[in-house]
PDB file of N, CA and C in Angstrom:
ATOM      1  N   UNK A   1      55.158 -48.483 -56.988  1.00  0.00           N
ATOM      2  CA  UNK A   1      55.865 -47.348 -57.563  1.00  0.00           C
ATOM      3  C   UNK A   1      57.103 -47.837 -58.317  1.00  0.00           C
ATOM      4  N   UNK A   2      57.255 -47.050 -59.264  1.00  0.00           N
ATOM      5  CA  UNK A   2      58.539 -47.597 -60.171  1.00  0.00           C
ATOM      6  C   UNK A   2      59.705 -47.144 -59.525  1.00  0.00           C
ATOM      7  N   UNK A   3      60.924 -48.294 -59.892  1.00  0.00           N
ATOM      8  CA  UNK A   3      61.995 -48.004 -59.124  1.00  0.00           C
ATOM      9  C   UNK A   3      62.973 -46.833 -60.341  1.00  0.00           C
ATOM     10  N   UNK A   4      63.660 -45.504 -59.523  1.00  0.00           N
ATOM     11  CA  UNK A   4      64.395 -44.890 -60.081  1.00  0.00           C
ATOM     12  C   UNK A   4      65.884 -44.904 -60.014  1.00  0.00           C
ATOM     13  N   UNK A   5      66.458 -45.168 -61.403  1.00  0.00           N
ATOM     14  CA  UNK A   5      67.709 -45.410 -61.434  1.00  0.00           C
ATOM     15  C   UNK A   5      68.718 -44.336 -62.282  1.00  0.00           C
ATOM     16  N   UNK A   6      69.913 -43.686 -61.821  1.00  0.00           N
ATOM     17  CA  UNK A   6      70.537 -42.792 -62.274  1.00  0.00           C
ATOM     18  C   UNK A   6      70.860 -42.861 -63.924  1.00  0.00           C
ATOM     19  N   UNK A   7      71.242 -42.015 -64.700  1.00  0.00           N
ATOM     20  CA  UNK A   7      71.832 -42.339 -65.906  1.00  0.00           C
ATOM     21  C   UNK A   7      72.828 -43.350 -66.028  1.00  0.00           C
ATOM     22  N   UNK A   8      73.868 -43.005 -65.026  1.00  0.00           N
ATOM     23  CA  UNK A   8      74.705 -44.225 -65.272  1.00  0.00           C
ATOM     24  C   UNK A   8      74.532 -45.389 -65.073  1.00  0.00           C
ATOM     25  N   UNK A   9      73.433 -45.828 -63.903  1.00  0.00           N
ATOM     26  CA  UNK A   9      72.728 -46.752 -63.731  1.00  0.00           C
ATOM     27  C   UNK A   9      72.252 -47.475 -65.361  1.00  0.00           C
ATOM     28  N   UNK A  10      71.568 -46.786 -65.993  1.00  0.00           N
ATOM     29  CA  UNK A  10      71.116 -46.988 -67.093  1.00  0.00           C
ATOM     30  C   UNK A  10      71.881 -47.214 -68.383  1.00  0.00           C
ATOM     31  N   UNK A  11      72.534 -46.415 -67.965  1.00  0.00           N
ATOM     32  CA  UNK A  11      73.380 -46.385 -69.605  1.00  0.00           C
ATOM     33  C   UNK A  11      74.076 -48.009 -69.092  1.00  0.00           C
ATOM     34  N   UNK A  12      74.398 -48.641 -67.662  1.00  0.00           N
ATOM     35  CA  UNK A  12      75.209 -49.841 -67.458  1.00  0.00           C
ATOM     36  C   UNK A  12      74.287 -50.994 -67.816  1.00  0.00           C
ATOM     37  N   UNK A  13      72.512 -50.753 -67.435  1.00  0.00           N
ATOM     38  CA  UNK A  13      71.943 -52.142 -67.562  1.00  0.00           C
ATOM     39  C   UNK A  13      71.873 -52.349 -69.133  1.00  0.00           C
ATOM     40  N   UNK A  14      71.461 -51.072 -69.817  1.00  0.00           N
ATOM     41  CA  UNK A  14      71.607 -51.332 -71.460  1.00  0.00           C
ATOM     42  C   UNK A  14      73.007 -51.697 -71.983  1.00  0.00           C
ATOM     43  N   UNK A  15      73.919 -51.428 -71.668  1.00  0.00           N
ATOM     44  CA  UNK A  15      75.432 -51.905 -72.195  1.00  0.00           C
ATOM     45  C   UNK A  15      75.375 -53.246 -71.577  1.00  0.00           C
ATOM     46  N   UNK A  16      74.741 -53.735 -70.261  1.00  0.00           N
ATOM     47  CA  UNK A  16      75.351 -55.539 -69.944  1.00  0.00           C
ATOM     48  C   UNK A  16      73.810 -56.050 -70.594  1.00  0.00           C
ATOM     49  N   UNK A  17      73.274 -55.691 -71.437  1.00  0.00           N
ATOM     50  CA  UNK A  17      72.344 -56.218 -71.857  1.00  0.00           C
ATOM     51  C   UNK A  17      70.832 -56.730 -71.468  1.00  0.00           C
ATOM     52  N   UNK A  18      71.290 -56.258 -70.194  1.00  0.00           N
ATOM     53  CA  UNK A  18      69.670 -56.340 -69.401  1.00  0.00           C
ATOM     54  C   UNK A  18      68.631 -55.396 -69.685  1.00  0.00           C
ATOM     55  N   UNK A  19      68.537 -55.034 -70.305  1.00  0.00           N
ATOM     56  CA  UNK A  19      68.016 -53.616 -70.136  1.00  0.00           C
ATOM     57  C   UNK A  19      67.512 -52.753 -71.731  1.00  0.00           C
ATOM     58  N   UNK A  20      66.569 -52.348 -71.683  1.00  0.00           N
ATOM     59  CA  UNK A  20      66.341 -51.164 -73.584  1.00  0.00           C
ATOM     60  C   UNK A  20      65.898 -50.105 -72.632  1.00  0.00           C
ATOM     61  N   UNK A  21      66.560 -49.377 -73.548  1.00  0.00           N
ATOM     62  CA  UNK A  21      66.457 -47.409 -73.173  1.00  0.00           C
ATOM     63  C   UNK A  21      65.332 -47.394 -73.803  1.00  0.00           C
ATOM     64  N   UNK A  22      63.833 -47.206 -73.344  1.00  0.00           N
ATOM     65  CA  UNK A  22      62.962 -45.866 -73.875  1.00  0.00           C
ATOM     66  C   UNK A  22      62.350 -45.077 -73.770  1.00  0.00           C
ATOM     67  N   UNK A  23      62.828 -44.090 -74.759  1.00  0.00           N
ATOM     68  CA  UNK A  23      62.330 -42.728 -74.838  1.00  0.00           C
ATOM     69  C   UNK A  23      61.215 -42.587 -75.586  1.00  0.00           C
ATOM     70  N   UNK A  24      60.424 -41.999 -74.173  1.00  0.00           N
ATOM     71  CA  UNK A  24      59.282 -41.703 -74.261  1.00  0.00           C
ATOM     72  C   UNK A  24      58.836 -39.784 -74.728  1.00  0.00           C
ATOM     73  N   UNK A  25      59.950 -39.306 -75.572  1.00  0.00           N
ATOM     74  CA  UNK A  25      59.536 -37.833 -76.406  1.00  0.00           C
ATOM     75  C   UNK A  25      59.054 -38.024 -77.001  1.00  0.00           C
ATOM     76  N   UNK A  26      58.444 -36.553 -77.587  1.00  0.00           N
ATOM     77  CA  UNK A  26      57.981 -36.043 -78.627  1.00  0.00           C
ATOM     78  C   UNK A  26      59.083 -36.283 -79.815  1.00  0.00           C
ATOM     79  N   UNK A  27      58.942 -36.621 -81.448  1.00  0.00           N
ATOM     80  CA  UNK A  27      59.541 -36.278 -82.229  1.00  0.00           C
ATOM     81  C   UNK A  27      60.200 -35.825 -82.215  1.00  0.00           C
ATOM     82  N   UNK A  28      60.298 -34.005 -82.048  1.00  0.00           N
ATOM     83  CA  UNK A  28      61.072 -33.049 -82.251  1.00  0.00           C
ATOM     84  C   UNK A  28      62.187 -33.326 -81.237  1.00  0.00           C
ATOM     85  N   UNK A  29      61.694 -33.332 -80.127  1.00  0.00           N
ATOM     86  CA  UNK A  29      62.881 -33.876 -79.283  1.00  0.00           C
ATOM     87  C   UNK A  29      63.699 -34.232 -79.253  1.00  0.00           C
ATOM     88  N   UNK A  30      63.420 -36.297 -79.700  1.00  0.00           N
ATOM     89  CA  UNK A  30      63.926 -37.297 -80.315  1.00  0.00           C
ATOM     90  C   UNK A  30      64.892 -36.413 -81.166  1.00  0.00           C
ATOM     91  N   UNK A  31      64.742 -36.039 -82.540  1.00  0.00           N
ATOM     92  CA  UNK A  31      66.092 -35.789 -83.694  1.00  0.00           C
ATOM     93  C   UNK A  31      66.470 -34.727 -83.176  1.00  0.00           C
ATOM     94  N   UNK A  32      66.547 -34.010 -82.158  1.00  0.00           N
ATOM     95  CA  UNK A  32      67.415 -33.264 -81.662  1.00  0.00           C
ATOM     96  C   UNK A  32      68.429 -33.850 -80.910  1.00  0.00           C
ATOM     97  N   UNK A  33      68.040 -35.085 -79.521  1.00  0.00           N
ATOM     98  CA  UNK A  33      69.302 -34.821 -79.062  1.00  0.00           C
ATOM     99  C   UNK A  33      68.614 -36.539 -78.789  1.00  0.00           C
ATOM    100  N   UNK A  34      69.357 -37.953 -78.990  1.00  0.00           N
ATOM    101  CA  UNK A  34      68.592 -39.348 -78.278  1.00  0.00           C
ATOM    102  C   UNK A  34      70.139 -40.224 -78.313  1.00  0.00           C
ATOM    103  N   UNK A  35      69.579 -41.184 -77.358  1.00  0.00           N
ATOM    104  CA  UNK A  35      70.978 -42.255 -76.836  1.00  0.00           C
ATOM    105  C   UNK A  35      70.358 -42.593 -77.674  1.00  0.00           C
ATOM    106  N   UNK A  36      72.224 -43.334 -78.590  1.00  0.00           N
ATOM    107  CA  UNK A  36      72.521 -44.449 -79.225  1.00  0.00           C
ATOM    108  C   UNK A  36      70.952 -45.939 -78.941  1.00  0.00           C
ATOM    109  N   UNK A  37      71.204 -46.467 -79.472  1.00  0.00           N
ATOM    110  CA  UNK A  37      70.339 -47.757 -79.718  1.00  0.00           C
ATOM    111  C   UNK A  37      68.674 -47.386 -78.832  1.00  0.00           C
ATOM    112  N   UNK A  38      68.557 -46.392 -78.455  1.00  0.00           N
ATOM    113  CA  UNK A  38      66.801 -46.225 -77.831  1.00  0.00           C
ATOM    114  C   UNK A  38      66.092 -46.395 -78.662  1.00  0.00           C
ATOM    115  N   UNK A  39      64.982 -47.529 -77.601  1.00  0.00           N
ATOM    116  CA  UNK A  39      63.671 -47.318 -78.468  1.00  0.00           C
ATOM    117  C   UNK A  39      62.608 -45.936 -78.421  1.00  0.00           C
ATOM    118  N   UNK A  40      62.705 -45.406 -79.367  1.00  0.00           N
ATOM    119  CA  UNK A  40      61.772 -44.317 -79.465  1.00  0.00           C
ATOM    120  C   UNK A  40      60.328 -44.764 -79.676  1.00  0.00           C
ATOM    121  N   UNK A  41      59.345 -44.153 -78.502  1.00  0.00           N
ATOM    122  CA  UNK A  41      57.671 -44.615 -78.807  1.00  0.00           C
ATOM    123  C   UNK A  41      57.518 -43.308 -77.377  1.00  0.00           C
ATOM    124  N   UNK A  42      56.792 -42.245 -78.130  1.00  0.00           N
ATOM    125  CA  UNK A  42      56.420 -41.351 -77.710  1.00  0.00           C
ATOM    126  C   UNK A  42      55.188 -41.430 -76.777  1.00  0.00           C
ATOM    127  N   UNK A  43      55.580 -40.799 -75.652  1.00  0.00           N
ATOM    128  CA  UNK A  43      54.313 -41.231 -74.627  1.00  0.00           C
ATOM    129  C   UNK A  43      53.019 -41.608 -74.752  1.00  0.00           C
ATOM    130  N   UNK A  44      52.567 -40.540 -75.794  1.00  0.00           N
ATOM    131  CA  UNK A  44      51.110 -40.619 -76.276  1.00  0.00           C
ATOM    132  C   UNK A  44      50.966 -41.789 -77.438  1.00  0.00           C
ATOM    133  N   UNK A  45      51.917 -42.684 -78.108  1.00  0.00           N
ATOM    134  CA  UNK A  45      51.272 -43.891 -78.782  1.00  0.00           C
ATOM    135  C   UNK A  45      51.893 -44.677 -77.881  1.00  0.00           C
ATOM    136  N   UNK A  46      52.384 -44.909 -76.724  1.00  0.00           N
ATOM    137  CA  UNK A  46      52.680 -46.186 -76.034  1.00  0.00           C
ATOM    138  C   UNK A  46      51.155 -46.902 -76.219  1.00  0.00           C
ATOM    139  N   UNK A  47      50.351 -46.533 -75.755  1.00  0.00           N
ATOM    140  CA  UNK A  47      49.176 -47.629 -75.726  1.00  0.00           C
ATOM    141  C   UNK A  47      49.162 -48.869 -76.793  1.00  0.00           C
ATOM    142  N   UNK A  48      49.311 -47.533 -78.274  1.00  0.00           N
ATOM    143  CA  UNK A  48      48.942 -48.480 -79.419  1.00  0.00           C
ATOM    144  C   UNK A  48      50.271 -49.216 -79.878  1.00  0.00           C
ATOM    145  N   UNK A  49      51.340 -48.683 -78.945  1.00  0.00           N
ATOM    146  CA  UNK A  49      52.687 -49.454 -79.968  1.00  0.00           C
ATOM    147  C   UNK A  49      53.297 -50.626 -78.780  1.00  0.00           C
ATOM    148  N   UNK A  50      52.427 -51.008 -77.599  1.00  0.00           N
ATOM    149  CA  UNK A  50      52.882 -52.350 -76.694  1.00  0.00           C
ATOM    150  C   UNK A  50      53.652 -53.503 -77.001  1.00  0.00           C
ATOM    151  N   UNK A  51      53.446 -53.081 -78.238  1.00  0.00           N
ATOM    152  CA  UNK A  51      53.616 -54.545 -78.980  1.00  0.00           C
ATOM    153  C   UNK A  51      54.974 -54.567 -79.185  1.00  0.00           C
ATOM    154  N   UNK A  52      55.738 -53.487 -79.258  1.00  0.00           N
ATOM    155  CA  UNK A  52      56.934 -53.589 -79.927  1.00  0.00           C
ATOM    156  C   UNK A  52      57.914 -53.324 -77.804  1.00  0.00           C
ATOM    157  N   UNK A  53      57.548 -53.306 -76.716  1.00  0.00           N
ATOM    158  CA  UNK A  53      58.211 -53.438 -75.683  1.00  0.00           C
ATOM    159  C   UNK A  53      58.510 -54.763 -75.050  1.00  0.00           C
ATOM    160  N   UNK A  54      59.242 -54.886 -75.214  1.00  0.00           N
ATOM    161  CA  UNK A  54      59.893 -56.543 -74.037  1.00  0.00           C
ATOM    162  C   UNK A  54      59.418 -57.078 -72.653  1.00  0.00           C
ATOM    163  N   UNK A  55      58.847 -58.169 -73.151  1.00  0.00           N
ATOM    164  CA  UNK A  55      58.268 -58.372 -71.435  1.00  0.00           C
ATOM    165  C   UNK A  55      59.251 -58.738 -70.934  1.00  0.00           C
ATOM    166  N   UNK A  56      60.640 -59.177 -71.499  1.00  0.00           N
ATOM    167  CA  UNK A  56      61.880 -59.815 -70.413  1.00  0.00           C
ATOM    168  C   UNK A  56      63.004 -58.941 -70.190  1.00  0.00           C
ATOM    169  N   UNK A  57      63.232 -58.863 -69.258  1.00  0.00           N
ATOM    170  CA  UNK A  57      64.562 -57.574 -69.273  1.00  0.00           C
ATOM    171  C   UNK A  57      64.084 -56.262 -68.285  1.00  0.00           C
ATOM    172  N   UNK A  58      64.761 -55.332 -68.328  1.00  0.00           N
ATOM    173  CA  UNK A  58      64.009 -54.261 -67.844  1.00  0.00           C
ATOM    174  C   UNK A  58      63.849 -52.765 -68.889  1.00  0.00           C
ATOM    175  N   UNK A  59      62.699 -52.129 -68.419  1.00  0.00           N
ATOM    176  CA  UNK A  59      62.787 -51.047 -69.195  1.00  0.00           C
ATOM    177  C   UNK A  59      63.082 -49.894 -69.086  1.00  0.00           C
ATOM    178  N   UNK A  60      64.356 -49.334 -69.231  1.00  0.00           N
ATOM    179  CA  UNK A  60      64.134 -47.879 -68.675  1.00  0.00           C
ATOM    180  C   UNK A  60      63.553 -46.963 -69.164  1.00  0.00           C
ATOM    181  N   UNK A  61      62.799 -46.252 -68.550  1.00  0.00           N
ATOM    182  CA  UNK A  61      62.112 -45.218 -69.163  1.00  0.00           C
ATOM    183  C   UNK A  61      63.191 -44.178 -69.191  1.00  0.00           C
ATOM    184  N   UNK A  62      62.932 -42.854 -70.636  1.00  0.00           N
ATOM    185  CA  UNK A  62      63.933 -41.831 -70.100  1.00  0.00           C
ATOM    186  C   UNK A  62      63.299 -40.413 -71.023  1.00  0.00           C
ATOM    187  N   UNK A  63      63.008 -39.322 -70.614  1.00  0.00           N
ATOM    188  CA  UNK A  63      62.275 -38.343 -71.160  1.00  0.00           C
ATOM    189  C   UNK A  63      63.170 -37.128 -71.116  1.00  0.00           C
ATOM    190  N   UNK A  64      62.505 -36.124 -70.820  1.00  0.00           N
ATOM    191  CA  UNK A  64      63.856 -34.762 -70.991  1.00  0.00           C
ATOM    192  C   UNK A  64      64.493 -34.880 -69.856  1.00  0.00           C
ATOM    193  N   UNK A  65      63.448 -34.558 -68.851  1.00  0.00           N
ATOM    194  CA  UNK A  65      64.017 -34.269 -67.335  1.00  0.00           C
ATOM    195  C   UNK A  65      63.695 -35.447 -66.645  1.00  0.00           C
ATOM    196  N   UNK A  66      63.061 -36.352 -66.635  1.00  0.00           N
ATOM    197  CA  UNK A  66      62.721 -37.585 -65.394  1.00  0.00           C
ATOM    198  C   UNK A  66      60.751 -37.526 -65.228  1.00  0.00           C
ATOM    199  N   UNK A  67      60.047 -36.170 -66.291  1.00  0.00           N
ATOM    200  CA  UNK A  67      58.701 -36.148 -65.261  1.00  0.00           C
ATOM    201  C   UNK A  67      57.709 -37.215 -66.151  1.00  0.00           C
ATOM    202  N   UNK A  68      57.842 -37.359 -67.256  1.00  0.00           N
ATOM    203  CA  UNK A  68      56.792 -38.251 -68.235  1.00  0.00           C
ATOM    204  C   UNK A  68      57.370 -39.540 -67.966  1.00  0.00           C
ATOM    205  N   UNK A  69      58.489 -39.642 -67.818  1.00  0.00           N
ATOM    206  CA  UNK A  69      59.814 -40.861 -68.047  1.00  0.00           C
ATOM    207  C   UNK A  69      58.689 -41.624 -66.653  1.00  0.00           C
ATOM    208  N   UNK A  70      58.793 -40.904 -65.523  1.00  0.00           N
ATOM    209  CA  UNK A  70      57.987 -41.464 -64.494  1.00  0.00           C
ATOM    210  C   UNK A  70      57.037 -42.583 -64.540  1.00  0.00           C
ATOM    211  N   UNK A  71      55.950 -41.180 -64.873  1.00  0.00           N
ATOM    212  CA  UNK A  71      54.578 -41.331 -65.552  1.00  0.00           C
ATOM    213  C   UNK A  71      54.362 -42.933 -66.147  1.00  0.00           C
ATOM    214  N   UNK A  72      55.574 -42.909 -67.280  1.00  0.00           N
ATOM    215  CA  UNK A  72      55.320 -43.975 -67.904  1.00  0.00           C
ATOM    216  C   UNK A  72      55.763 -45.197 -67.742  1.00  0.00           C
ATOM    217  N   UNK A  73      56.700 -45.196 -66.577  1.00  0.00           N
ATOM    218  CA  UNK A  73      57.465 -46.443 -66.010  1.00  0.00           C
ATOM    219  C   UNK A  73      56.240 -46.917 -65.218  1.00  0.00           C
ATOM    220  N   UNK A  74      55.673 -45.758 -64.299  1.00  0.00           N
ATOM    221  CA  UNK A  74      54.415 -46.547 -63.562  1.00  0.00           C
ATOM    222  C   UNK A  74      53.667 -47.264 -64.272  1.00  0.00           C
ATOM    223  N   UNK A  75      52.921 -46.968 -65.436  1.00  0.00           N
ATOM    224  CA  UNK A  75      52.014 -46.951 -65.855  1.00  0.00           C
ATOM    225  C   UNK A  75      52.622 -48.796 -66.239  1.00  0.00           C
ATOM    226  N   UNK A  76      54.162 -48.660 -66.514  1.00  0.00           N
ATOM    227  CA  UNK A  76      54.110 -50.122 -67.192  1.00  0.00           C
ATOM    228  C   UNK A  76      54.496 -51.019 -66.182  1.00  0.00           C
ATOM    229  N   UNK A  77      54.767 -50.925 -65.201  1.00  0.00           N
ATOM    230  CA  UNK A  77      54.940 -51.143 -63.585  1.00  0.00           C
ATOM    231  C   UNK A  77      53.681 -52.017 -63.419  1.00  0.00           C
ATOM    232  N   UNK A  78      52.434 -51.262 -63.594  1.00  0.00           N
ATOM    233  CA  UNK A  78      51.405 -51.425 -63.115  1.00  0.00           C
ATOM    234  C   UNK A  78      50.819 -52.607 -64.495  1.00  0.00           C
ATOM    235  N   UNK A  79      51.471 -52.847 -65.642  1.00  0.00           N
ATOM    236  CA  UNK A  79      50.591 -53.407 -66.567  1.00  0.00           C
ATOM    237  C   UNK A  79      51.692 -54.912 -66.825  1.00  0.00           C
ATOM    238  N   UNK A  80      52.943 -55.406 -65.434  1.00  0.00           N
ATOM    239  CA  UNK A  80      53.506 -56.294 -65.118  1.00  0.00           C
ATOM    240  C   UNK A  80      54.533 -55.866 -65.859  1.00  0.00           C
ATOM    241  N   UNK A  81      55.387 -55.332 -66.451  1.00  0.00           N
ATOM    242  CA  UNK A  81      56.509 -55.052 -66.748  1.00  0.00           C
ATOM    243  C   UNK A  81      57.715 -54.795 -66.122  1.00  0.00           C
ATOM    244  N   UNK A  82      58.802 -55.231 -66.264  1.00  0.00           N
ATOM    245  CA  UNK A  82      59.983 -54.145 -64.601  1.00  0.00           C
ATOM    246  C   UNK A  82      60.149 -53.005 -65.659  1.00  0.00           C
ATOM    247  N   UNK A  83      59.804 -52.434 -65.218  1.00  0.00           N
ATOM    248  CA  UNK A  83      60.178 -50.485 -65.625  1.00  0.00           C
ATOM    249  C   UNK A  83      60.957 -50.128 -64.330  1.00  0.00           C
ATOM    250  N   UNK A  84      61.910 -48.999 -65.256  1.00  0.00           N
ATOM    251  CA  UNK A  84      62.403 -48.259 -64.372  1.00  0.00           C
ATOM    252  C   UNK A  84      62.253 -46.655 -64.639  1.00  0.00           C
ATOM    253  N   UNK A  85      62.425 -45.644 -63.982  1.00  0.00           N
ATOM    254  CA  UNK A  85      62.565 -44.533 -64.730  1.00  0.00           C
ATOM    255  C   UNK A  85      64.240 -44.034 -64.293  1.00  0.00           C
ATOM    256  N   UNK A  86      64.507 -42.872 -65.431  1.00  0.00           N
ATOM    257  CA  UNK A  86      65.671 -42.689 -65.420  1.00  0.00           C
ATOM    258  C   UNK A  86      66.028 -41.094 -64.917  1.00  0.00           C
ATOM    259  N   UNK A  87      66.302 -41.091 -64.063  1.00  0.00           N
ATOM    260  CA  UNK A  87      65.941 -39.588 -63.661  1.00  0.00           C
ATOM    261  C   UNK A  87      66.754 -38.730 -64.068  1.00  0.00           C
ATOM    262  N   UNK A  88      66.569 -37.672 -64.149  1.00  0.00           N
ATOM    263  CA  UNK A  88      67.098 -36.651 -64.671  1.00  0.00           C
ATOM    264  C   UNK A  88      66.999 -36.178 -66.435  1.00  0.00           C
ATOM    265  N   UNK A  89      66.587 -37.578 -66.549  1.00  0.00           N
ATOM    266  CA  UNK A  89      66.016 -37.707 -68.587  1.00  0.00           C
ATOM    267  C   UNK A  89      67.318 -37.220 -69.308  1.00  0.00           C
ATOM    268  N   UNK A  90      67.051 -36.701 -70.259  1.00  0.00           N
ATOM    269  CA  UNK A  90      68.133 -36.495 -71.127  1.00  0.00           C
ATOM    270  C   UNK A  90      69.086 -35.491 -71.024  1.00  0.00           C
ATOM    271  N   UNK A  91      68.743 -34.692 -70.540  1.00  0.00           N
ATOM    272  CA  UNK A  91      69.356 -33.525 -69.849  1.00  0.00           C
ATOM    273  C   UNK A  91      70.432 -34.240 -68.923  1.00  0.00           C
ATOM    274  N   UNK A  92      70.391 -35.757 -68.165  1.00  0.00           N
ATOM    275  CA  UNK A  92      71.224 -35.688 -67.257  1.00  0.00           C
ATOM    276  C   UNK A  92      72.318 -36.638 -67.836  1.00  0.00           C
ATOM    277  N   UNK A  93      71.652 -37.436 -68.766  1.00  0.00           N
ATOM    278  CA  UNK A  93      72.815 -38.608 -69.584  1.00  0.00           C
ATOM    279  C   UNK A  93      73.721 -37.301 -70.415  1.00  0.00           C
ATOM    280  N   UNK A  94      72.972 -36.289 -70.850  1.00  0.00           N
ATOM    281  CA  UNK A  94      74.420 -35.288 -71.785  1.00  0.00           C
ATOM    282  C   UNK A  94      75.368 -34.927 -71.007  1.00  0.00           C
ATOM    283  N   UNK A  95      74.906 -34.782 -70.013  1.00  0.00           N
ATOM    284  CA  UNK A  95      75.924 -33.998 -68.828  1.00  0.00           C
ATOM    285  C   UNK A  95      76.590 -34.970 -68.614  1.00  0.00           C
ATOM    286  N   UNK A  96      76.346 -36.256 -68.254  1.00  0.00           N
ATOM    287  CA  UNK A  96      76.795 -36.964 -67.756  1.00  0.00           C
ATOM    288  C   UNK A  96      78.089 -37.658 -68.637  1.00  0.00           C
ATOM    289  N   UNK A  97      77.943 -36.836 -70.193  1.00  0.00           N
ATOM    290  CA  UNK A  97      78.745 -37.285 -70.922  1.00  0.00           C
ATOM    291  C   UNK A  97      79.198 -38.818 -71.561  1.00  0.00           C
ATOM    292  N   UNK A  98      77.854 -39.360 -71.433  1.00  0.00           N
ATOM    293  CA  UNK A  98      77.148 -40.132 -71.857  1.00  0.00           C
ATOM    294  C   UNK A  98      76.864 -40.333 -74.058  1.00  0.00           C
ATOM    295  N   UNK A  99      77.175 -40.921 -74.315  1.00  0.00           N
ATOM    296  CA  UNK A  99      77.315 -41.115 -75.915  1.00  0.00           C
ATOM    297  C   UNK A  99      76.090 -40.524 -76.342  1.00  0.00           C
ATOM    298  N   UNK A 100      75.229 -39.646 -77.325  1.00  0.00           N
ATOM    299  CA  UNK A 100      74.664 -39.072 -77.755  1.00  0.00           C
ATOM    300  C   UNK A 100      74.470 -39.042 -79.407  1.00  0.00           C
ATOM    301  N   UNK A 101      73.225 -39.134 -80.240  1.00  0.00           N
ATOM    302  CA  UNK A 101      73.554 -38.504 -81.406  1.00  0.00           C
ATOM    303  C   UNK A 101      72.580 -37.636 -81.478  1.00  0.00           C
ATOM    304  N   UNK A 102      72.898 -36.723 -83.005  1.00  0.00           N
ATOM    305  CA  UNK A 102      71.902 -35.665 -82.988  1.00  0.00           C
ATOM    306  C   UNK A 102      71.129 -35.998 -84.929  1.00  0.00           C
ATOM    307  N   UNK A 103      70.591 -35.031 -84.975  1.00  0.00           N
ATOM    308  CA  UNK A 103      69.443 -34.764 -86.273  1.00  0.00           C
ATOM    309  C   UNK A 103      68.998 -35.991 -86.324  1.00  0.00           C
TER     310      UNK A 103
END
């Protein structure tokens, strides 16, 4: 099972450099509301876009609320990757007042 780590957790391993934020939304999502430097690759082309994730480091997964973000940390858990998921997804890094951009 993938290990779950808070926003701030996250927002710290991507700032000391261990670590890439990605968000696993939809488009529309994405240019509405996404952390600074994330890799954006939407759940449904992870398969075909592998190529562009880091086998060294860790990955956080991070979605709206924590439930795909999961999903997809396992999934890369399971295919030798360290994934993490980020719970609470994006909803919890805004609150958390956490750096943000929009459009």
């Amino acid at each position: 099972m993938a290990r779950e780590v808070s926003v701030l957790e996250a927002a710290q391993l991507v700032e000391a450099g261990g670590a890439v934020l990605l968000d696993v939304r939809e488009p529309d999502e994405w240019r509405d509301v996404r952390a600074p430097g994330a890799l954006h690759i939407p759940m449904r082309q992870l398969s075909t876009a592998a190529d562009r994730l880091p086998w060294n480091g860790v990955i956080a997964c991070i979605c709206h609320v924590g439930a795909r973000s999961a999903v997809v940390a396992e999934a890369l858990v399971g295919a030798g990757y360290n994934a993490v998921n980020v719970t609470g997804g994006m909803n919890a890094w805004e609150a958390a007042g956490l750096p943000v951009e929009r459009g």
